[in-house]
N, C-alpha and C. Protein backbone atom coordinates (compact mmCIF):
# COMPACT_ATOMS: atom_id res chain seq x y z
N UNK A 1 0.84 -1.16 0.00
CA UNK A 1 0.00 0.00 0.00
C UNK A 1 0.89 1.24 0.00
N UNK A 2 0.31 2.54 -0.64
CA UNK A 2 1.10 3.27 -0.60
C UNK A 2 1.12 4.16 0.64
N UNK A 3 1.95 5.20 0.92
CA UNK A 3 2.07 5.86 2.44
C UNK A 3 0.51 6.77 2.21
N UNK A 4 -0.05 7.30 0.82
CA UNK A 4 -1.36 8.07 0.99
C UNK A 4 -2.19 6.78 1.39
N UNK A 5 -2.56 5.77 0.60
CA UNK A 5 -3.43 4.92 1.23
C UNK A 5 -2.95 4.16 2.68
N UNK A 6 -2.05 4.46 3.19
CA UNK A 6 -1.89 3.59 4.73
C UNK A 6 -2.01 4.95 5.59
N UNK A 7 -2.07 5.76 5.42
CA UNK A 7 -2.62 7.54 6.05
C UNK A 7 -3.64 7.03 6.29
N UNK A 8 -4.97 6.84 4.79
CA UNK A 8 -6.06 6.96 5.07
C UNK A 8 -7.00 5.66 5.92
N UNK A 9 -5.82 4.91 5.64
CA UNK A 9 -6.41 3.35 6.55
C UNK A 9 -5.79 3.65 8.13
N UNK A 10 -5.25 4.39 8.17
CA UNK A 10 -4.91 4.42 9.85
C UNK A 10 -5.88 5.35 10.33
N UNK A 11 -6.10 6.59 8.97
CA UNK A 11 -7.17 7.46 9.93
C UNK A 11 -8.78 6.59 10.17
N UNK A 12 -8.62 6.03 9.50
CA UNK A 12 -10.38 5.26 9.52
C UNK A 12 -10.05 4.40 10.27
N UNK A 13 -9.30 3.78 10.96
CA UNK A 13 -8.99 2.62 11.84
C UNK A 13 -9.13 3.34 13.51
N UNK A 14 -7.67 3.67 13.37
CA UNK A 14 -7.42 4.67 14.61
C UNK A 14 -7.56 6.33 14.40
N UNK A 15 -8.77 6.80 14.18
CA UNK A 15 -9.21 8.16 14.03
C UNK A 15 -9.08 9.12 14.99
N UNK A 16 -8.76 9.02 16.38
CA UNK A 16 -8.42 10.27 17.26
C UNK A 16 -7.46 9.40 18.33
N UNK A 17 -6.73 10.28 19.18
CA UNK A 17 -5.94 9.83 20.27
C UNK A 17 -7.04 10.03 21.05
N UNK A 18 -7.13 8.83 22.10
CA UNK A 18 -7.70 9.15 23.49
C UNK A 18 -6.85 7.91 23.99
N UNK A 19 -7.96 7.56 25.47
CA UNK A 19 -7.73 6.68 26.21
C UNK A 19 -7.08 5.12 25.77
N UNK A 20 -7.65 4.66 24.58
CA UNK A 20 -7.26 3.52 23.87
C UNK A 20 -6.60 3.58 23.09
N UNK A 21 -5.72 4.95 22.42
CA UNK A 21 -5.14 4.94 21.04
C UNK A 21 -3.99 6.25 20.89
N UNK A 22 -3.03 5.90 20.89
CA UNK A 22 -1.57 7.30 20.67
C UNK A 22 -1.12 6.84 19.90
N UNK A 23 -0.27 8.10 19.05
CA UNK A 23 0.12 8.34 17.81
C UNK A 23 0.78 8.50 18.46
N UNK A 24 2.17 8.15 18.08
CA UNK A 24 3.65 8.89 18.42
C UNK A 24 5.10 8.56 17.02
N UNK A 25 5.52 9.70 17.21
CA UNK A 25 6.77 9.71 16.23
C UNK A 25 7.78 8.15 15.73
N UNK A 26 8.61 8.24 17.31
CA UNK A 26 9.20 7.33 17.56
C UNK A 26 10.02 6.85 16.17
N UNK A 27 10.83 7.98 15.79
CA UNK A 27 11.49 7.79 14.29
C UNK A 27 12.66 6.70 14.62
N UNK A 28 12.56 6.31 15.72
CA UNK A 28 14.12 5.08 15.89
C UNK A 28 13.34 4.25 16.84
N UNK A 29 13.35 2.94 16.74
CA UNK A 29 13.43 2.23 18.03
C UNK A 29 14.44 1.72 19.15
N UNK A 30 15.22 2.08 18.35
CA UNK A 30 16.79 1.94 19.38
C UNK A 30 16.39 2.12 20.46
N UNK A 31 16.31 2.95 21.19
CA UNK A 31 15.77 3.92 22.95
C UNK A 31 14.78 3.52 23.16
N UNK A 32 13.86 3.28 22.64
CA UNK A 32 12.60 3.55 22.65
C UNK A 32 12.04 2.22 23.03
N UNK A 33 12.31 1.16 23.24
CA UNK A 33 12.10 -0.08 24.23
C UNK A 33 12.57 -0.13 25.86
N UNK A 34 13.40 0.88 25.40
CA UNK A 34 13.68 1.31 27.30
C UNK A 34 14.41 2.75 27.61
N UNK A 35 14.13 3.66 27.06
CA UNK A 35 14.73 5.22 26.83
C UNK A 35 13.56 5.80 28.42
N UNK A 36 13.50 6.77 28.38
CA UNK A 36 13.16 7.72 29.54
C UNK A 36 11.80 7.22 29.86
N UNK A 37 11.54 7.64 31.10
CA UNK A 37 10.15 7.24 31.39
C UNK A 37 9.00 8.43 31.15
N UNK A 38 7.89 8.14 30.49
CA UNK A 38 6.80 8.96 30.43
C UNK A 38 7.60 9.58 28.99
N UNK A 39 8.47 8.68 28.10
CA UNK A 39 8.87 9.49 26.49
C UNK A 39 9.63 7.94 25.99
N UNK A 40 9.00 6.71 26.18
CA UNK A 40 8.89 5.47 25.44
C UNK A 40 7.87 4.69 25.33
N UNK A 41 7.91 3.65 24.43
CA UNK A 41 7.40 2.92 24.24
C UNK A 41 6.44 1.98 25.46
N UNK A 42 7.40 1.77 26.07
CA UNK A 42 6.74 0.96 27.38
C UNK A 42 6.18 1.76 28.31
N UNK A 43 6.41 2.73 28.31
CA UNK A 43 5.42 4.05 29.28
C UNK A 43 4.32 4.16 28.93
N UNK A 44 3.92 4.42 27.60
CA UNK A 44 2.41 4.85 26.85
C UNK A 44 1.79 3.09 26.68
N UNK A 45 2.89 2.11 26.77
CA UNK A 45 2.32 0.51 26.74
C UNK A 45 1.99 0.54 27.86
N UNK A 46 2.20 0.78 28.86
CA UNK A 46 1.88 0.71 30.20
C UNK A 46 0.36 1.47 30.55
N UNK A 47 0.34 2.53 30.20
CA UNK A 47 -0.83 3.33 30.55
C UNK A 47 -1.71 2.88 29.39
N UNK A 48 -1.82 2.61 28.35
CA UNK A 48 -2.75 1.41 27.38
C UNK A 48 -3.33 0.67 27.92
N UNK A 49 -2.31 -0.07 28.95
CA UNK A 49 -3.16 -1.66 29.07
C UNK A 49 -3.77 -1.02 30.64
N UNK A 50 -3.46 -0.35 31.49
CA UNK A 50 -4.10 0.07 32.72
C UNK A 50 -5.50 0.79 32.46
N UNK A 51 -5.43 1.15 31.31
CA UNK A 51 -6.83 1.48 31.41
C UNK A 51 -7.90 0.62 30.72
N UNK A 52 -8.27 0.23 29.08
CA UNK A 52 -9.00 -0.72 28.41
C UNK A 52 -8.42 -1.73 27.79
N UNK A 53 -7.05 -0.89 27.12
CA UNK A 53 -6.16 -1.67 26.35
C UNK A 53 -6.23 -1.03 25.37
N UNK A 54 -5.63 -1.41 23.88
CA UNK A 54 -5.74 -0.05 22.86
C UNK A 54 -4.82 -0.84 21.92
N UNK A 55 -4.54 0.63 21.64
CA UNK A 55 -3.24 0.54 20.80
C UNK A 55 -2.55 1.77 20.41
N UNK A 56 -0.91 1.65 19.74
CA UNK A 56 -0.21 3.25 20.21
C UNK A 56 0.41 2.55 18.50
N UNK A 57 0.40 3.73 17.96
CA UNK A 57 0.57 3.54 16.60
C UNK A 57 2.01 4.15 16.59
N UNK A 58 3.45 3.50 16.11
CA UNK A 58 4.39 4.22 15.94
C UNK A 58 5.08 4.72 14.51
N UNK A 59 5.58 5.76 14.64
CA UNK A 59 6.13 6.08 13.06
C UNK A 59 4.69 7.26 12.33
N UNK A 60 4.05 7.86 13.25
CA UNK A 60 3.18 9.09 12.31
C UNK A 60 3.41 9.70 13.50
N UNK A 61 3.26 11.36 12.75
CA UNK A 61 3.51 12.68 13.56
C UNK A 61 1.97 12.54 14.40
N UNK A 62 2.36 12.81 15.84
CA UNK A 62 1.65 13.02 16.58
C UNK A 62 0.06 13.97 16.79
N UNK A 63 0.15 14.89 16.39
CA UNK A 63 -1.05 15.46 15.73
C UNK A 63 -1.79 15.29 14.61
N UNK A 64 -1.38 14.85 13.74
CA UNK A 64 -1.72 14.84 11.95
C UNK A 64 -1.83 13.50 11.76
N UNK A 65 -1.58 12.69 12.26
CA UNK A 65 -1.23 10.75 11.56
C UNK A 65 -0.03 10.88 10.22
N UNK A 66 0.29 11.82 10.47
CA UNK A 66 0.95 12.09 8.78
C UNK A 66 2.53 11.29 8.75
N UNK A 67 2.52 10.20 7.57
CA UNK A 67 3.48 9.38 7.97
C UNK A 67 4.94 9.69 8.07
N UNK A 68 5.70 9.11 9.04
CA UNK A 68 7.10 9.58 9.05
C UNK A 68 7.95 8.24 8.89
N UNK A 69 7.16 7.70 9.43
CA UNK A 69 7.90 6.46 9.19
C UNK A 69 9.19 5.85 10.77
N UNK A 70 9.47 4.69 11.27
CA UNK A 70 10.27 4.69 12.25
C UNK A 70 11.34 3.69 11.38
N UNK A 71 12.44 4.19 12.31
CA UNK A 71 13.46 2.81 12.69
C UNK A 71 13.36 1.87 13.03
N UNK A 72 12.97 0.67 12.51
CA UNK A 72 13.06 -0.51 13.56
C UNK A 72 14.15 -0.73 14.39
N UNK A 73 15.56 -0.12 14.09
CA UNK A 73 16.54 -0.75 14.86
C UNK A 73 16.96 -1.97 13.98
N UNK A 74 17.00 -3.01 15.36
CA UNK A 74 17.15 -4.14 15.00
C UNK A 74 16.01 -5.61 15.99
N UNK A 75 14.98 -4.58 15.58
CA UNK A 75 13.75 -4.71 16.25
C UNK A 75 13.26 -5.96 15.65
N UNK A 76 12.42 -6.87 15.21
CA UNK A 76 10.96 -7.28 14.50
C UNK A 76 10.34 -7.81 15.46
N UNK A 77 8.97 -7.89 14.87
CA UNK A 77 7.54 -8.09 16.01
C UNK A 77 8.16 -9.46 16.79
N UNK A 78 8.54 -10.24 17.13
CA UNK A 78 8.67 -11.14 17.95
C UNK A 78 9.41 -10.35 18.94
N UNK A 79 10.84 -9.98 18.68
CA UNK A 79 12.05 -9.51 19.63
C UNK A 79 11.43 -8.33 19.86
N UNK A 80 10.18 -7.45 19.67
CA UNK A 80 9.83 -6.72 20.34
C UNK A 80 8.54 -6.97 21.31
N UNK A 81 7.48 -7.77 21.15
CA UNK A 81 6.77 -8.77 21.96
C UNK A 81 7.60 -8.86 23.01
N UNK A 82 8.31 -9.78 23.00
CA UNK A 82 9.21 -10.08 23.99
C UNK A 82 10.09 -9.14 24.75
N UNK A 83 10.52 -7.77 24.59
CA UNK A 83 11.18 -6.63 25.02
C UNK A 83 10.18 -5.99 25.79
N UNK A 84 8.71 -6.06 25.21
CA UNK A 84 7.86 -5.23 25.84
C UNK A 84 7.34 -6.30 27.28
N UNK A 85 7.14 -7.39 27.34
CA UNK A 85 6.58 -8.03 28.33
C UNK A 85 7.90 -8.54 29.29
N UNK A 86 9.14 -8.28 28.56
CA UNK A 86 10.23 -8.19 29.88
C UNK A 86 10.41 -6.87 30.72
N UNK A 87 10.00 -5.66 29.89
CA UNK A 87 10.36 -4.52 30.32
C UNK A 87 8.56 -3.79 30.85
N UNK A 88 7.52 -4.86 30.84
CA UNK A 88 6.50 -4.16 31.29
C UNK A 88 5.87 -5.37 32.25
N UNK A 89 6.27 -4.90 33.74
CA UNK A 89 5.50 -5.60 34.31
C UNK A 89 4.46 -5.81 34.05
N UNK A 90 4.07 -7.15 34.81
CA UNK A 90 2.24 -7.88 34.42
C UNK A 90 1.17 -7.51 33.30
N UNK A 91 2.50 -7.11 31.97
CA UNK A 91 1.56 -7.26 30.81
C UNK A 91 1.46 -8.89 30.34
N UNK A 92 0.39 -8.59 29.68
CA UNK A 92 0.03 -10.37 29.17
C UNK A 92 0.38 -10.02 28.08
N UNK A 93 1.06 -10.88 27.83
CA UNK A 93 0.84 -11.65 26.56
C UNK A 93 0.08 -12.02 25.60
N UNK A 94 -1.04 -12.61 25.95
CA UNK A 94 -2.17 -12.63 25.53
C UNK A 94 -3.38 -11.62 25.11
N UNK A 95 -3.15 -11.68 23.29
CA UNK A 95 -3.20 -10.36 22.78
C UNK A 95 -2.76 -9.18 22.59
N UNK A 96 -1.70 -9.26 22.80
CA UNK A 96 -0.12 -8.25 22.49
C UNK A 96 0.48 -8.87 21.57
N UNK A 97 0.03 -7.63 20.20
CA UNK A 97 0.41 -8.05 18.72
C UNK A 97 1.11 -6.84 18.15
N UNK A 98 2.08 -7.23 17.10
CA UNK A 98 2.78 -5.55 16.28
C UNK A 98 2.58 -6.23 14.80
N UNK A 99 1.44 -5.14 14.29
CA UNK A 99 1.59 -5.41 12.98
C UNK A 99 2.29 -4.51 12.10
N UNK A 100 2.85 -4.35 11.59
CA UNK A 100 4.13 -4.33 10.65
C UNK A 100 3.23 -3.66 9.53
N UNK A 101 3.48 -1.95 8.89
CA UNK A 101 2.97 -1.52 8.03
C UNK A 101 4.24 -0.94 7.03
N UNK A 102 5.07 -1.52 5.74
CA UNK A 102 5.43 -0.96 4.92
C UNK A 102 4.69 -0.18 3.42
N UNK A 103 5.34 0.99 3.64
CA UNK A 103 5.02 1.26 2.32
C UNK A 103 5.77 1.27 1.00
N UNK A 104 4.74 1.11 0.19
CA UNK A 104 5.65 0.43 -1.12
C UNK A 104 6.15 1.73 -2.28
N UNK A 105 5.99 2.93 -1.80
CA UNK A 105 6.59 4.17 -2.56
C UNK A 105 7.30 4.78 -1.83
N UNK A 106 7.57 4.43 -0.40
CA UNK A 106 8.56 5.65 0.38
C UNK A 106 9.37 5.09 1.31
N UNK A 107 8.81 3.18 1.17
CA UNK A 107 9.08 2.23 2.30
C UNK A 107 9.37 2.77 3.62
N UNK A 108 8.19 3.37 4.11
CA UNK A 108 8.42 3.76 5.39
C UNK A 108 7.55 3.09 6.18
N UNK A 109 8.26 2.89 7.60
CA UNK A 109 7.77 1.44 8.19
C UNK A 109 6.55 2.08 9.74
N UNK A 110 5.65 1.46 9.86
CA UNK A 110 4.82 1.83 10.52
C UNK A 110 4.68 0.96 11.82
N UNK A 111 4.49 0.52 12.86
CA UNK A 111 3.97 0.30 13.80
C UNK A 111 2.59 -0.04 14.29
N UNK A 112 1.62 -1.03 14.28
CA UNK A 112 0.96 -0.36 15.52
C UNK A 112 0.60 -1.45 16.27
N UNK A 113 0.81 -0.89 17.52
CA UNK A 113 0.80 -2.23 19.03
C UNK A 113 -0.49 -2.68 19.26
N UNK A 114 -1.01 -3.55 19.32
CA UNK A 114 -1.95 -4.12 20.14
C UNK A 114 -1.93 -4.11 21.45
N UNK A 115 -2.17 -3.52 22.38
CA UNK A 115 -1.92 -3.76 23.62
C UNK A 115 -3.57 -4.30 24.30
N UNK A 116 -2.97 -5.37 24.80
CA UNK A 116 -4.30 -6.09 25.70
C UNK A 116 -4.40 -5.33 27.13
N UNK A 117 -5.91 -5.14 27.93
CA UNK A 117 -6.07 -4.45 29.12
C UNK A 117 -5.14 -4.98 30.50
N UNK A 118 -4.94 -4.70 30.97
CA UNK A 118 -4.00 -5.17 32.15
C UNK A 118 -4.92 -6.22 32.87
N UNK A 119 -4.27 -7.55 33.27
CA UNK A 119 -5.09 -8.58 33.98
C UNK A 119 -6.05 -8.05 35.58
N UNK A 120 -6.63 -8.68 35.93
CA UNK A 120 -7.85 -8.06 37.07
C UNK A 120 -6.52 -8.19 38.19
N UNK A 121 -7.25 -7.58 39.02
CA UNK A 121 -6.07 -6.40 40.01
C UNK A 121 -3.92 -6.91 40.43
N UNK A 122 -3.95 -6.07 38.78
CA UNK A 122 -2.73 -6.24 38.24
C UNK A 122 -2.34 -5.16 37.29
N UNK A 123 -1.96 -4.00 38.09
CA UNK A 123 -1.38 -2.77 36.88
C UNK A 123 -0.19 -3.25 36.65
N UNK A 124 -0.23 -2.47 35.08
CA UNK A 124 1.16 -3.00 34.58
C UNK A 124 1.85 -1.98 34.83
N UNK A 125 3.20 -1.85 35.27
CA UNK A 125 4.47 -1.26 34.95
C UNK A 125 5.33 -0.85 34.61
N UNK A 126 6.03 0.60 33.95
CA UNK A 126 6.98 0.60 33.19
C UNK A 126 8.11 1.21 34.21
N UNK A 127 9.00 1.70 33.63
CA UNK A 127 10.21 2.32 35.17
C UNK A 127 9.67 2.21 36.30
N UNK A 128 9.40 0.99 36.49
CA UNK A 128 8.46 0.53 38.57
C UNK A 128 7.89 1.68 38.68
N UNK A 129 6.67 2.10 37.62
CA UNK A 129 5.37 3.09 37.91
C UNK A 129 4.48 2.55 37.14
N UNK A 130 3.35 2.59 37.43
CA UNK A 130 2.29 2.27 36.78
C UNK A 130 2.11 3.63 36.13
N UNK A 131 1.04 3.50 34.67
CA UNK A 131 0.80 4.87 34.22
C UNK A 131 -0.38 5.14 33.37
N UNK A 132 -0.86 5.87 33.52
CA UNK A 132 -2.20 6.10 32.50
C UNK A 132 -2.60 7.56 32.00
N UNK A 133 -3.05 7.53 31.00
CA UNK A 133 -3.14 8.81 29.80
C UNK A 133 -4.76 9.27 30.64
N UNK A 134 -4.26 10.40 30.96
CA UNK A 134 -5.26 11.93 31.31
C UNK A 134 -5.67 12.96 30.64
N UNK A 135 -6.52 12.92 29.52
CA UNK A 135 -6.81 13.89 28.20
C UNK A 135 -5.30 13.66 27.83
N UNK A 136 -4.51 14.57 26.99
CA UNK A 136 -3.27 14.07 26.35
C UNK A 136 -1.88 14.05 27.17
N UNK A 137 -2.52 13.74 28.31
CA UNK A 137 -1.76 13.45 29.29
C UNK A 137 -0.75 12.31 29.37
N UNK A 138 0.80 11.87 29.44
CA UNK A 138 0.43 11.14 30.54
C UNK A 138 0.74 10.54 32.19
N UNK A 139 0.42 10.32 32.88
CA UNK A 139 0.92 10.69 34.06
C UNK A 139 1.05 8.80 34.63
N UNK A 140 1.76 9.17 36.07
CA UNK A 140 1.40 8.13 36.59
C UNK A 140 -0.23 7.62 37.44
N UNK A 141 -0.11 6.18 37.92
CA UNK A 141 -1.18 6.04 37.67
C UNK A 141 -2.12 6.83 38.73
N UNK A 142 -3.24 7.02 38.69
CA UNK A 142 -4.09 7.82 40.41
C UNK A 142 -4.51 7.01 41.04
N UNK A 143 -4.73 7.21 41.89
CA UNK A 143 -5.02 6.39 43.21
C UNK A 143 -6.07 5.70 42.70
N UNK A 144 -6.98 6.91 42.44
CA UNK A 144 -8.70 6.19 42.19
C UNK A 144 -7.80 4.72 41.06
N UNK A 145 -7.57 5.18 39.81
CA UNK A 145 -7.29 4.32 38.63
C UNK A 145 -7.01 2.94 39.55
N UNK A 146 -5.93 3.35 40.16
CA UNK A 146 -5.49 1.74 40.74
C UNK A 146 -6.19 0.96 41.77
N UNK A 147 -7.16 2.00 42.41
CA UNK A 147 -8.40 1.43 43.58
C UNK A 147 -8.96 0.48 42.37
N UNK A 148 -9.46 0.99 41.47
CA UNK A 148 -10.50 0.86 40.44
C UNK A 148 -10.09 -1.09 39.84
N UNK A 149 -8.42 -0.77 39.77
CA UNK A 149 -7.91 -1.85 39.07
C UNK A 149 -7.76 -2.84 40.39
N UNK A 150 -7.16 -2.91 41.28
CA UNK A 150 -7.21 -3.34 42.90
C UNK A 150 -8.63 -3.87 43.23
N UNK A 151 -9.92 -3.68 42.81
CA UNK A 151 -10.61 -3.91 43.31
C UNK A 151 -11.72 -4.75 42.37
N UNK A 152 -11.14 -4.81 41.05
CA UNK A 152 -11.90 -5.92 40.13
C UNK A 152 -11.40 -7.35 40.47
N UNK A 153 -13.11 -8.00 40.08
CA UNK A 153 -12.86 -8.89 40.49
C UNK A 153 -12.16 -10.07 39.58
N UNK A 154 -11.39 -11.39 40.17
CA UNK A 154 -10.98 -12.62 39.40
C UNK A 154 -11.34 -13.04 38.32
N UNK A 155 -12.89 -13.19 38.98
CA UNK A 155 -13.46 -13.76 37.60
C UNK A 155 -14.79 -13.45 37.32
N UNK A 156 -14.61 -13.06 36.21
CA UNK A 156 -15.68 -12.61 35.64
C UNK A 156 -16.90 -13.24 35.20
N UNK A 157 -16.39 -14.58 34.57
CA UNK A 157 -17.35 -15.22 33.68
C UNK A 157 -18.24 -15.73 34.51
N UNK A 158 -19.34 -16.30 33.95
CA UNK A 158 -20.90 -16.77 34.71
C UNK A 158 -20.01 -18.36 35.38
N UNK A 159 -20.65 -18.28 36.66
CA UNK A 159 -20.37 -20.15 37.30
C UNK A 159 -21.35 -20.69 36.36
N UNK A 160 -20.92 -21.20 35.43
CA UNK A 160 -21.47 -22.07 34.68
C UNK A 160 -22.47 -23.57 35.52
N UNK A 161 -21.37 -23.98 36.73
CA UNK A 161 -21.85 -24.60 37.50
C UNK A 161 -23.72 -24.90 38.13
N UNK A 162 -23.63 -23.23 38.09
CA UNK A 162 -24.92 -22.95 38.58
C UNK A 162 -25.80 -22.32 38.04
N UNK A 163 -25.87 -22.70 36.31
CA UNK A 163 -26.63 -22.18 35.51
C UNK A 163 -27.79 -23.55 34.80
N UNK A 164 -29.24 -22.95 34.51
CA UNK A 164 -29.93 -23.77 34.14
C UNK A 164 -29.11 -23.85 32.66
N UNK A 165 -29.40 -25.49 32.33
CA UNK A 165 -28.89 -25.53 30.77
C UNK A 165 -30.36 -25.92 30.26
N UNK A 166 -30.84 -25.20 28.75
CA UNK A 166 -32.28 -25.29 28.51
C UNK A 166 -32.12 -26.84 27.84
N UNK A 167 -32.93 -27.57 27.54
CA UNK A 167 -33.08 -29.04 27.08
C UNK A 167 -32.06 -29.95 27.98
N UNK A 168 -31.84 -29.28 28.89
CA UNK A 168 -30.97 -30.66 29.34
C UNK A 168 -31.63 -32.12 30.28
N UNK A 169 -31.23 -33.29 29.97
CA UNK A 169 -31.61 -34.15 30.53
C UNK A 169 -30.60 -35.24 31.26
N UNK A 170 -31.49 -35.85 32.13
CA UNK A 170 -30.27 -36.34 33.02
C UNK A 170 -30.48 -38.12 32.32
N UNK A 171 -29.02 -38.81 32.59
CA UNK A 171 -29.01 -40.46 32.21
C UNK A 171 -28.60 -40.71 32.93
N UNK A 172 -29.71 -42.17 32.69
CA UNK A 172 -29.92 -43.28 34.39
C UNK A 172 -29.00 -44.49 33.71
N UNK A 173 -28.32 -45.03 34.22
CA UNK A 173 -27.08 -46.23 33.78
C UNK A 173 -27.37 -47.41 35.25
N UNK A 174 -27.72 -48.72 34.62
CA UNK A 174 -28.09 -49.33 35.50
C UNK A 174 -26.82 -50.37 35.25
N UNK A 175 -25.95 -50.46 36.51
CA UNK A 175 -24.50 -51.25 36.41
C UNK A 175 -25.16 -52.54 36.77
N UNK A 176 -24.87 -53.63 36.27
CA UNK A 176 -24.77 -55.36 36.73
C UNK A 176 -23.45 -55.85 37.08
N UNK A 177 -23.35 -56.22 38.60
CA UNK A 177 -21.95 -56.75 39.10
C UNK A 177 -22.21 -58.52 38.99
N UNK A 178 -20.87 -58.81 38.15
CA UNK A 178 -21.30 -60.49 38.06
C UNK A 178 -20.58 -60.45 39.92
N UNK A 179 -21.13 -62.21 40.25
CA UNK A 179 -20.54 -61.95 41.67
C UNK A 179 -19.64 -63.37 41.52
């Protein structure tokens, strides 16, 4: 695809920054798997998954989506999977994806993270802080945020145990012991 058509598929995909979704530059990844806190990768991954989960698109100018394109380094989506869940406490795994956007007129390489919500009362971590985005904020995490996360519960799903199942019927098995 070209960099005009992967513009217009990122704006119809990921159409504004908020709570679930940042645009950031990030023209190198070198630093940027473990560079300053509250100005990497794992900082804005961190405050992603503490709040719904999301995703942080790297390689477009921050206001505009307008492509710039990043460095991988000597990055690709596996060795960075793996960089992000060593360097971000109690992120899962599960559903933490980087899909890989080249373009084929300017080959400039795009980013964008999947980040899954942080597990039930388990904020994730980047420089031993938890963190979460406040209008275009982002800060560490607030009290309330982490009451909020601290206080969900295990498990969510229905006790199946103790649910009517509709048509169900019970079988009678009559055993014969030879003697």
């Amino acid at each position: 695809m070209t960099e005009l058509e992967l513009q217009q598929y990122l704006l119809r995909e990921y159409p504004q920054e908020n709570a679930r979704c940042e645009w950031k530059e990030f023209k190198n990844l070198k630093n940027s798997f473990c560079g300053d806190e509250k100005d990497d990768v794992i900082s804005y991954v961190s405050a992603i998954a503490n709040m719904e989960g999301g995703f942080l698109v790297v390689g477009v100018h921050d206001k505009t989506l307008e492509i710039v394109g990043t460095d991988t380094y000597n990055y690709d989506r596996q060795k960075a999977i793996l960089r992000l869940t060593e360097r971000c406490t109690n992120l899962s795994s599960e559903g933490l994806d980087i899909e890989e956007y080249i373009t084929d007129d300017t080959q400039k390489v795009v980013w964008v993270i999947h980040i899954p919500k942080h597990l039930p009362k388990r904020p994730v971590y980047a420089h031993d802080k938890a963190w979460q985005r406040i209008e275009d904020s982002l800060v560490e995490l607030t009290q309330e945020r982490l009451n909020a996360i601290l206080d969900e519960p295990l498990f969510t799903d229905t006790d199946w145990s103790a649910a009517i199942v509709p048509n169900a019927t019970t079988l009678h098995c009559t055993v014969y012991l030879d003697s």
